[in-house]
PDB file of N, CA and C in Angstrom:
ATOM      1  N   UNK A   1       0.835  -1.180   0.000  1.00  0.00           N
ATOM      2  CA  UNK A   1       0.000   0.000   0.000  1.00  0.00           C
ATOM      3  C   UNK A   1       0.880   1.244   0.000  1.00  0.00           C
ATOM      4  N   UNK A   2       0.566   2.215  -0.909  1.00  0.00           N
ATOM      5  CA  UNK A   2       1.499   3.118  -1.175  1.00  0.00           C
ATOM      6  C   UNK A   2       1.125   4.258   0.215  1.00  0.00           C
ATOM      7  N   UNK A   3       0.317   4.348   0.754  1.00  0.00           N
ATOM      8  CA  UNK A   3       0.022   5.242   2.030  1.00  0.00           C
ATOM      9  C   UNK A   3       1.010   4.951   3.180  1.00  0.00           C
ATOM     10  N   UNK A   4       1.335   3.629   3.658  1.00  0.00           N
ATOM     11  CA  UNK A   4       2.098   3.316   4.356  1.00  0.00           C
ATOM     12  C   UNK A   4       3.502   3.288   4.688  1.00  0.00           C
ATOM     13  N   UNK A   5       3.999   4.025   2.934  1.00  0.00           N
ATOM     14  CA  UNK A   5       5.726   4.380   2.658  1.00  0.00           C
ATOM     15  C   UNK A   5       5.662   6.295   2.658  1.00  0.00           C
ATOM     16  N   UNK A   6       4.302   6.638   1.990  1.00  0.00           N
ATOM     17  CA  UNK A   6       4.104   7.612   2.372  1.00  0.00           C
ATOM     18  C   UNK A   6       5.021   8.943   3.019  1.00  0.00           C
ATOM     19  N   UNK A   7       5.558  10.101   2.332  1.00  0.00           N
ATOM     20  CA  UNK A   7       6.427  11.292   3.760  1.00  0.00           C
ATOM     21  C   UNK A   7       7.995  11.078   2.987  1.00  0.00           C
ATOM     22  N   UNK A   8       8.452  11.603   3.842  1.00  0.00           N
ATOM     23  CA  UNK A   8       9.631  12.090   3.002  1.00  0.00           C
ATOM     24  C   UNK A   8      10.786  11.491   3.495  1.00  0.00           C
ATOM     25  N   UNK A   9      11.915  10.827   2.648  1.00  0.00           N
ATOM     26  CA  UNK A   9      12.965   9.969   3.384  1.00  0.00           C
ATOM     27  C   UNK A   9      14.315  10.744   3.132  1.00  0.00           C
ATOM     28  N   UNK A  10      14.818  10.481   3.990  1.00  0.00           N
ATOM     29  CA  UNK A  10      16.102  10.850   3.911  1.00  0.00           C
ATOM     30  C   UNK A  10      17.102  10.303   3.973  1.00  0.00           C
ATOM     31  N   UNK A  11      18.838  10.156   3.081  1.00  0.00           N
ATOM     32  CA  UNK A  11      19.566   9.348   3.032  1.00  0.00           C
ATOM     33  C   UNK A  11      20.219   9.525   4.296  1.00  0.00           C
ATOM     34  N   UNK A  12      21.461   8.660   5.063  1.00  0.00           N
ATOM     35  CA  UNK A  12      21.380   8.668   5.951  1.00  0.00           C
ATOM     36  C   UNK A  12      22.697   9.878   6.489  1.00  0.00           C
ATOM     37  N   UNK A  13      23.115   9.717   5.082  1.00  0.00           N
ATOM     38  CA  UNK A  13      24.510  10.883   5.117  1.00  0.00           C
ATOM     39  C   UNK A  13      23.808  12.279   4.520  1.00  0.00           C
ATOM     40  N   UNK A  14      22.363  12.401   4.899  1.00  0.00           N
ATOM     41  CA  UNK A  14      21.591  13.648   4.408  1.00  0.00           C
ATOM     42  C   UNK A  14      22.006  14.569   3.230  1.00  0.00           C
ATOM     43  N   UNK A  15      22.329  13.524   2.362  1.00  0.00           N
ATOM     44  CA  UNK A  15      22.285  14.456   0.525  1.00  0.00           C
ATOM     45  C   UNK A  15      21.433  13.982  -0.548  1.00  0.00           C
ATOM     46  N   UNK A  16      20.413  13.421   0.068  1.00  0.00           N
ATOM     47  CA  UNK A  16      19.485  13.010  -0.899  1.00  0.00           C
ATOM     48  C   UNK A  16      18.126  12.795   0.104  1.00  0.00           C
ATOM     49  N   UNK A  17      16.926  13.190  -0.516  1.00  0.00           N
ATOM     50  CA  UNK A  17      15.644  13.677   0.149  1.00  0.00           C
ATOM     51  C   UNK A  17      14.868  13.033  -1.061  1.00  0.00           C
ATOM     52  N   UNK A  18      13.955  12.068  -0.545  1.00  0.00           N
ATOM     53  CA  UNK A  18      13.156  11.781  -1.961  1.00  0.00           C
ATOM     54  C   UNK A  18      11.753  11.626  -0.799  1.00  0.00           C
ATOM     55  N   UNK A  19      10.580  12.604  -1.315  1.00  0.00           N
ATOM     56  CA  UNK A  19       9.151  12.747  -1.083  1.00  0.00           C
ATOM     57  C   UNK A  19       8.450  11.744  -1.709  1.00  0.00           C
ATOM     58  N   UNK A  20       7.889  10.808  -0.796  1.00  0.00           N
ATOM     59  CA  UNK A  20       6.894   9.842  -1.684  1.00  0.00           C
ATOM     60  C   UNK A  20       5.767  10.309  -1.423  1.00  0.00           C
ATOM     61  N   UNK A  21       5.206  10.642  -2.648  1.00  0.00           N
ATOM     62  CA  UNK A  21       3.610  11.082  -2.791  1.00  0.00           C
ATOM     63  C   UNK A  21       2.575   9.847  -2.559  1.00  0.00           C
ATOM     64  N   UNK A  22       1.539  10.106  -2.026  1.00  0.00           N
ATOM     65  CA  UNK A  22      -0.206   9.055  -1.762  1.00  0.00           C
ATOM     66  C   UNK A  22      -0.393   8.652  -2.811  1.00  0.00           C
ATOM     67  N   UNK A  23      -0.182   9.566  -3.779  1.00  0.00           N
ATOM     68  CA  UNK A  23      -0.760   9.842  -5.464  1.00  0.00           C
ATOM     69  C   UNK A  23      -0.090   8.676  -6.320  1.00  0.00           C
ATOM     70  N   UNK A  24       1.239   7.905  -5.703  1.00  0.00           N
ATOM     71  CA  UNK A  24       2.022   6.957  -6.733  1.00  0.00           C
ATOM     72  C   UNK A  24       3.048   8.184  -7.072  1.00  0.00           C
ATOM     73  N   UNK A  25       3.585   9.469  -6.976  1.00  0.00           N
ATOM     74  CA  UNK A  25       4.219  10.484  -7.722  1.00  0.00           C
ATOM     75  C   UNK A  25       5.062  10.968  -6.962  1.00  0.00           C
ATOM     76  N   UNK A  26       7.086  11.353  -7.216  1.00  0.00           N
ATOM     77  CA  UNK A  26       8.051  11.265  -5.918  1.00  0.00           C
ATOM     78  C   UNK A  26       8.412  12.472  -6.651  1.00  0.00           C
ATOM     79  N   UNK A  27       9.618  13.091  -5.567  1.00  0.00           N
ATOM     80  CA  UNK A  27      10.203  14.230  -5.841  1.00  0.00           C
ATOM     81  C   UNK A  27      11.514  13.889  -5.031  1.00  0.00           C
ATOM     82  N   UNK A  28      12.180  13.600  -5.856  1.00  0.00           N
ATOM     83  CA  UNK A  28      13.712  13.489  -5.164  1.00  0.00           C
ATOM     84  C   UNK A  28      14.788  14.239  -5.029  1.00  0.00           C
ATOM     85  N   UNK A  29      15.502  14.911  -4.639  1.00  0.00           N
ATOM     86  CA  UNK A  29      16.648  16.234  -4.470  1.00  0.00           C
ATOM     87  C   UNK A  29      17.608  15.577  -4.017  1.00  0.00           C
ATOM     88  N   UNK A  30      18.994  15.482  -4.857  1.00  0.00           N
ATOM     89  CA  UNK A  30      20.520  15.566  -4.674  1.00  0.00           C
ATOM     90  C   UNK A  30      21.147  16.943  -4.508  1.00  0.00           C
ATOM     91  N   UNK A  31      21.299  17.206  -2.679  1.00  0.00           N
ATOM     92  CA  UNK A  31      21.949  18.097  -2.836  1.00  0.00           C
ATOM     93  C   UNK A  31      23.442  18.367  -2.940  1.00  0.00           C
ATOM     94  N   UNK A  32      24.197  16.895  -3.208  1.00  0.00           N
ATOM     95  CA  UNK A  32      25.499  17.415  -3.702  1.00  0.00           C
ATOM     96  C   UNK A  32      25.714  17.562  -4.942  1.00  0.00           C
ATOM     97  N   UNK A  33      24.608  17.178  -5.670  1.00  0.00           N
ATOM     98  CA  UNK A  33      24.645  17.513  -7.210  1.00  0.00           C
ATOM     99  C   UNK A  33      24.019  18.496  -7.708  1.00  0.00           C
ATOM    100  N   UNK A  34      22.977  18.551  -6.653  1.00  0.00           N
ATOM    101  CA  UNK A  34      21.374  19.888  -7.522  1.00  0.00           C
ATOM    102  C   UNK A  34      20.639  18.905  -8.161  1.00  0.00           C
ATOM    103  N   UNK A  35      20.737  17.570  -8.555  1.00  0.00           N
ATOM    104  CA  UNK A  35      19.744  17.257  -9.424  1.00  0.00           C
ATOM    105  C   UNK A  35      18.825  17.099  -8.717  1.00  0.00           C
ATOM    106  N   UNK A  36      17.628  16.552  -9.548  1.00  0.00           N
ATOM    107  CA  UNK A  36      16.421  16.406  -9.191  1.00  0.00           C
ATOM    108  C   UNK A  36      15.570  15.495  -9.872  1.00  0.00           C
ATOM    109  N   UNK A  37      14.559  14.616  -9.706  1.00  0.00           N
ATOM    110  CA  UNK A  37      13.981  13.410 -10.212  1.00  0.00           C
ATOM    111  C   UNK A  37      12.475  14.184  -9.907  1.00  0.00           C
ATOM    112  N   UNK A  38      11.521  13.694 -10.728  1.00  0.00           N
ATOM    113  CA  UNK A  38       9.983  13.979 -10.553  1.00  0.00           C
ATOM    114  C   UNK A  38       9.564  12.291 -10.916  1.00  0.00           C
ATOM    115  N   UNK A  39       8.747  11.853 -10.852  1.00  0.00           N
ATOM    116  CA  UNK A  39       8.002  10.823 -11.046  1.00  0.00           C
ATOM    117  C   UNK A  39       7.068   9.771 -10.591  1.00  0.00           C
ATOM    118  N   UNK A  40       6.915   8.707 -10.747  1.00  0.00           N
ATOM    119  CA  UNK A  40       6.561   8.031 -10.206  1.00  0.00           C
ATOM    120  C   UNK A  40       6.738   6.246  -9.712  1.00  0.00           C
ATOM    121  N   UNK A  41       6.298   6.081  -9.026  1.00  0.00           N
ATOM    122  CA  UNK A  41       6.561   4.921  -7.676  1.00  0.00           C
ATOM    123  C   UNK A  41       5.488   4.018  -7.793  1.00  0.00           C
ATOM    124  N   UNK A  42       5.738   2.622  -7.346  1.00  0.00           N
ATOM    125  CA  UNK A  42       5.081   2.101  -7.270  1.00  0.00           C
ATOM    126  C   UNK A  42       5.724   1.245  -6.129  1.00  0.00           C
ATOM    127  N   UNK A  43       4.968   0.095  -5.143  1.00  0.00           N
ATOM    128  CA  UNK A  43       5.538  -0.844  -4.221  1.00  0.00           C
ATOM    129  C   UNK A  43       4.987  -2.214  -4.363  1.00  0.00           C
ATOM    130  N   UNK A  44       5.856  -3.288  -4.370  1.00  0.00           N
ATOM    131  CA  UNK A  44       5.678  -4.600  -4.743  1.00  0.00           C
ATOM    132  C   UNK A  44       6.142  -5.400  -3.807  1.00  0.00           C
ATOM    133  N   UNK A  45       5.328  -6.195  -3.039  1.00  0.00           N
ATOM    134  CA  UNK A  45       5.868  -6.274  -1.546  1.00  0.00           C
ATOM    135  C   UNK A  45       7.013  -5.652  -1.154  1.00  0.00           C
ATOM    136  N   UNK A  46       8.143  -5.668  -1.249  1.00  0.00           N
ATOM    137  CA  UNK A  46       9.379  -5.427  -0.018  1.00  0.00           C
ATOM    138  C   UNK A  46       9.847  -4.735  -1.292  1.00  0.00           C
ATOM    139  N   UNK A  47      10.084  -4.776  -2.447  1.00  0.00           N
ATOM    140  CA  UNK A  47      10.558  -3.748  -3.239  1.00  0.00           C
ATOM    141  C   UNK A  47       9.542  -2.560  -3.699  1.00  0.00           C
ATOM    142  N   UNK A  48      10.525  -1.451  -3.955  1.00  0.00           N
ATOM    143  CA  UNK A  48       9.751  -0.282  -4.580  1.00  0.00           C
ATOM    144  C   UNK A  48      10.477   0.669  -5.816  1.00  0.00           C
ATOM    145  N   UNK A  49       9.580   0.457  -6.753  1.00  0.00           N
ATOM    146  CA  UNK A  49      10.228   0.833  -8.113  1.00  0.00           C
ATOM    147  C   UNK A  49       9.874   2.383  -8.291  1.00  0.00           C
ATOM    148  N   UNK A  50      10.928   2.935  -8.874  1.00  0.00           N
ATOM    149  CA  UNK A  50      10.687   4.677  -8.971  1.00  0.00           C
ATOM    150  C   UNK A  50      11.365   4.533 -10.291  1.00  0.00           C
ATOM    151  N   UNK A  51      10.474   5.570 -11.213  1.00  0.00           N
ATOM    152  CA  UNK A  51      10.858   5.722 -12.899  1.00  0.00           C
ATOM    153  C   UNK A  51      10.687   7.187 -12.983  1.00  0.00           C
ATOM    154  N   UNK A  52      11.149   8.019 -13.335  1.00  0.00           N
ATOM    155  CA  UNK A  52      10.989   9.415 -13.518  1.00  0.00           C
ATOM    156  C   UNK A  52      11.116   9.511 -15.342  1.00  0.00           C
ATOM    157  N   UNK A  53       9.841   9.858 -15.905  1.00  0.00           N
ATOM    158  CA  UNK A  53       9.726   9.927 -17.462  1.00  0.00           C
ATOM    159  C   UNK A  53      10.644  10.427 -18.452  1.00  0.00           C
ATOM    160  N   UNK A  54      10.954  11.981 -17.547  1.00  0.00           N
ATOM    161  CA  UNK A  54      11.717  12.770 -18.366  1.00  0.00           C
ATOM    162  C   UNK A  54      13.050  12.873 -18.607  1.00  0.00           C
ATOM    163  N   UNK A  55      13.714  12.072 -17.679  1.00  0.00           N
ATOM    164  CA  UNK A  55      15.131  11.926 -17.380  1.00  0.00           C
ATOM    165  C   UNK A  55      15.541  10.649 -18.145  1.00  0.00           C
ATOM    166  N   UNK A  56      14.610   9.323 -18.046  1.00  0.00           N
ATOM    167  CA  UNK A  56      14.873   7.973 -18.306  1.00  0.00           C
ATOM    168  C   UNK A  56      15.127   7.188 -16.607  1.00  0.00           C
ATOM    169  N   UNK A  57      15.417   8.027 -15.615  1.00  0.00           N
ATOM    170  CA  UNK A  57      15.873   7.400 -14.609  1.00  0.00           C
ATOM    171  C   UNK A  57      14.753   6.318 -13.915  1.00  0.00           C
ATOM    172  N   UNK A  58      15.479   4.844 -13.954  1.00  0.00           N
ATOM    173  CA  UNK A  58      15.232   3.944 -13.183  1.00  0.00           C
ATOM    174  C   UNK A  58      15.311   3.646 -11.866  1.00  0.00           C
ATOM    175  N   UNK A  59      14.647   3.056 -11.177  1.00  0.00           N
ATOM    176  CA  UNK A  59      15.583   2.225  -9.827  1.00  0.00           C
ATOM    177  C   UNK A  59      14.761   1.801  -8.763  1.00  0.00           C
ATOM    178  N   UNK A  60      15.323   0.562  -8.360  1.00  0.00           N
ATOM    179  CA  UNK A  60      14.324  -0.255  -7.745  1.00  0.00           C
ATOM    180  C   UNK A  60      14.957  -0.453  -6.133  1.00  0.00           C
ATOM    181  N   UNK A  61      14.442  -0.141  -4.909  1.00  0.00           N
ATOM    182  CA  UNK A  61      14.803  -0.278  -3.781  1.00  0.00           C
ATOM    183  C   UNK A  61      14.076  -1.142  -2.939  1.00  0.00           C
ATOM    184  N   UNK A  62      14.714  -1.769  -1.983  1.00  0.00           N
ATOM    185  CA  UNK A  62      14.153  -2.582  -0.888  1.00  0.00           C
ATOM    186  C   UNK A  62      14.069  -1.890   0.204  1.00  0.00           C
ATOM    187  N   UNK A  63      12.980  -2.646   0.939  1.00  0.00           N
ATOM    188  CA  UNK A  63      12.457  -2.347   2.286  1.00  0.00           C
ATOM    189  C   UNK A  63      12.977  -3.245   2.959  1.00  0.00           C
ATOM    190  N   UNK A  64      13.880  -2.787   4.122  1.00  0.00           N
ATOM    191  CA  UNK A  64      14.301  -3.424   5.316  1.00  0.00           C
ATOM    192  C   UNK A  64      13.888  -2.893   6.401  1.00  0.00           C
ATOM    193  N   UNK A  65      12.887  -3.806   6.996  1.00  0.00           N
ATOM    194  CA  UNK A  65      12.816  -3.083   8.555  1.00  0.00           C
ATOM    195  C   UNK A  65      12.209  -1.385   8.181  1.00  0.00           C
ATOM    196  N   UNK A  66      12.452  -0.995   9.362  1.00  0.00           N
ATOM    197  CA  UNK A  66      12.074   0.615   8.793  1.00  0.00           C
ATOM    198  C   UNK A  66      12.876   1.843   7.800  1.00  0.00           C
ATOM    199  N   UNK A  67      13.986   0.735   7.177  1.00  0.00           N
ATOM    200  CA  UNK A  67      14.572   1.692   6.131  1.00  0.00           C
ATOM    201  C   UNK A  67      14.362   1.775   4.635  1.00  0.00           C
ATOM    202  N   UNK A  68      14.637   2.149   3.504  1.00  0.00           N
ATOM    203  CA  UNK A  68      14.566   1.958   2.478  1.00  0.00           C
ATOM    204  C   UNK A  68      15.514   1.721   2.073  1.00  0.00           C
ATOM    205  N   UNK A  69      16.503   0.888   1.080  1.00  0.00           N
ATOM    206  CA  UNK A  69      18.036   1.062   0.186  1.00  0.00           C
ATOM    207  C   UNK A  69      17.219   1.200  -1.241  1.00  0.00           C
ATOM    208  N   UNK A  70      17.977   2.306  -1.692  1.00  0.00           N
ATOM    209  CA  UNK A  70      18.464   2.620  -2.865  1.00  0.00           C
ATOM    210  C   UNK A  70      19.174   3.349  -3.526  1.00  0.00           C
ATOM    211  N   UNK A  71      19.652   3.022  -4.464  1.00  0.00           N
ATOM    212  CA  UNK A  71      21.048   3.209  -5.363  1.00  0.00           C
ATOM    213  C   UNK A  71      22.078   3.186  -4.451  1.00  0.00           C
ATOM    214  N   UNK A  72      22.341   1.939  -3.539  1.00  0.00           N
ATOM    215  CA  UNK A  72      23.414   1.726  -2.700  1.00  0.00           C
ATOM    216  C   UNK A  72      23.865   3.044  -1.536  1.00  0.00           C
ATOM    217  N   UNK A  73      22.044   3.205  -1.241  1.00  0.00           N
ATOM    218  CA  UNK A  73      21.993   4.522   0.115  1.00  0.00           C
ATOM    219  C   UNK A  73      21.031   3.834   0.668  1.00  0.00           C
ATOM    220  N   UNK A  74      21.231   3.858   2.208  1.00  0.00           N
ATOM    221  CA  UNK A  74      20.190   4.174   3.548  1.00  0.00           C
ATOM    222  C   UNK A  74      19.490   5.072   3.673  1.00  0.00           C
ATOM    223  N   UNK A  75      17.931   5.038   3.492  1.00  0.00           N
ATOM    224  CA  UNK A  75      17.110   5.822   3.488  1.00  0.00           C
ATOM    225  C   UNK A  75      16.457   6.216   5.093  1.00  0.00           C
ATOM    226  N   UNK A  76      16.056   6.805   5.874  1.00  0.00           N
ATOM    227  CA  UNK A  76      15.128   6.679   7.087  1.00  0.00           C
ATOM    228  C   UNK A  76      13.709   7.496   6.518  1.00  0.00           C
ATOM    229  N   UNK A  77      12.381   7.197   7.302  1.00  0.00           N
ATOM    230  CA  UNK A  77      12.270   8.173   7.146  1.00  0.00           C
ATOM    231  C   UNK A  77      11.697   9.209   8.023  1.00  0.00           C
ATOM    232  N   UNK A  78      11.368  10.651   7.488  1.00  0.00           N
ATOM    233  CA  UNK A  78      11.822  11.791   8.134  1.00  0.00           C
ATOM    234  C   UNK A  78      10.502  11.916   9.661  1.00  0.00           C
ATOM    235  N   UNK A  79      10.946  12.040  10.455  1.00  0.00           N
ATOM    236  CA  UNK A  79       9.433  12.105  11.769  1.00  0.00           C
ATOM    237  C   UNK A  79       8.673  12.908  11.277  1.00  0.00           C
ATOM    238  N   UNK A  80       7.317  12.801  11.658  1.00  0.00           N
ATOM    239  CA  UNK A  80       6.332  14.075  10.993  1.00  0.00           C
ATOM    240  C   UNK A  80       6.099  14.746  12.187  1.00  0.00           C
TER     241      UNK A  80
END
């Protein structure tokens, strides 16, 4: 259920912030690069796939416990 990954994660060395939208739709920020990803998400039991249209960017992360990995980063995520 995409409600339940829901809020905004953060890597654990805090240079990457990716917002998972209710909607299926993310917003990700590299701030040692500036880039930026728009797109969308989906979750398949313990994995979760993010495709952003305009870029081509792929990538598929696992759920451990209460973290996320992807692209070989520790995600938490952020307290509300």
């Amino acid at each position: 259920m995409a409600a339940d990954l829901a809020g905004v994660w953060i890597s654990s060395d805090g240079r990457m912030r990716v917002h998972l939208k209710t909607d299926g739709t993310f917003d990700e920020l590299r701030t040692d690069s500036g880039r930026t990803f728009h797109g969308v998400w989906r979750r398949d039991g313990t994995n979760v796939h993010f495709r952003d249209p305009t870029t081509g960017y792929e990538a598929t992360g696992e759920l451990r416990g209460d973290a996320l990995y992807a692209d070989r980063t520790e995600f938490r995520r952020e307290p509300d």
